[in-house]
Protein backbone atom coordinates (compact mmCIF):
# COMPACT_ATOMS: atom_id res chain seq x y z
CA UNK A 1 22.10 16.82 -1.89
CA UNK A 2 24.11 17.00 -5.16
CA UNK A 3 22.76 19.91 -7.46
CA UNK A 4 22.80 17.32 -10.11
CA UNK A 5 20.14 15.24 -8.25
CA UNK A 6 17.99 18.37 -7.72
CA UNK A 7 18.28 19.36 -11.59
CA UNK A 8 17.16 15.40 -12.43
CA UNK A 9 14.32 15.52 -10.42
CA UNK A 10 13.16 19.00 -11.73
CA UNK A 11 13.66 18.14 -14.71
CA UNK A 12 11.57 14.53 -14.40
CA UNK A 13 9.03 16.67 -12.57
CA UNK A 14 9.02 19.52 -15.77
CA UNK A 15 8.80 16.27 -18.18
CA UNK A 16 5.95 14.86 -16.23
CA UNK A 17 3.40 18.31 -16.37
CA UNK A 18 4.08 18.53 -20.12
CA UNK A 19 3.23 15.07 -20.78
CA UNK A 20 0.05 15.32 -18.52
CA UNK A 21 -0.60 18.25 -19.90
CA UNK A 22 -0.11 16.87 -23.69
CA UNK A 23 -2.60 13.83 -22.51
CA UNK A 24 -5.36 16.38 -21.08
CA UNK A 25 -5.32 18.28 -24.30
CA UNK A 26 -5.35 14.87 -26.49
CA UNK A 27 -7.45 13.05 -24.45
CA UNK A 28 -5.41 10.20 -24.00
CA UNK A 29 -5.55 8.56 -19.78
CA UNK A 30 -2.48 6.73 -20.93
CA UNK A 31 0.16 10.50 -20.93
CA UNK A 32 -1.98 11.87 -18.62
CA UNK A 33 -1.30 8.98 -16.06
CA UNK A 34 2.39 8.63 -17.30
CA UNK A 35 2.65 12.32 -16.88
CA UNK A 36 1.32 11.76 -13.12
CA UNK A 37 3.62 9.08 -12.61
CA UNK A 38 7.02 10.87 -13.78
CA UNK A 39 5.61 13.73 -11.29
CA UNK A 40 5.27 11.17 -8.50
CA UNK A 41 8.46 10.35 -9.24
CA UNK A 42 10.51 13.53 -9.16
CA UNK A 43 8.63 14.39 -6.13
CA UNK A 44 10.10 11.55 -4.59
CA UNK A 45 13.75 11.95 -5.38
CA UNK A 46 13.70 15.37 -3.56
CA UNK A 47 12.49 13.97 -0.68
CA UNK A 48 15.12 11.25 -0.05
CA UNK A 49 17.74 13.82 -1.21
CA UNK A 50 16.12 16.27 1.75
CA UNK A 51 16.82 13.21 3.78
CA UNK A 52 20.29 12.83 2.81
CA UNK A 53 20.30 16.54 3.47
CA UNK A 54 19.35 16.25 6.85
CA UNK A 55 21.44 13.25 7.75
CA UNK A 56 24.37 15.02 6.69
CA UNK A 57 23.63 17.90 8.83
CA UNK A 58 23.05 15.33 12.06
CA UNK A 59 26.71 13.67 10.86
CA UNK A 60 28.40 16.95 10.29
């Protein structure tokens, strides 16, 4: 897995938390469940990059 990949989808997973977070503290369902979403997301992208990880390994 590229770093670059790994940085995105930290960095999707950081954005998701403070928008969830920013919804629990306004009240508003609609950043908490974007928030959620961008989490889901990130979460994700690591795990096809662990794939691609791992299928590289098998190839190598």
């Amino acid at each position: 897995m590229s770093l670059k990949d790994r940085a995105k989808a930290t960095a999707k997973n950081v954005e998701g938390k403070i928008q969830e977070t920013a919804g629990n503290v306004t009240g508003d369902p609609k950043d908490q469940s974007e928030g959620k979403a961008k989490q889901a997301e990130a979460k994700v992208r690591h795990t096809v990059e662990d794939v691609k990880d791992e299928a590289k390994k098998i190839v190598d």
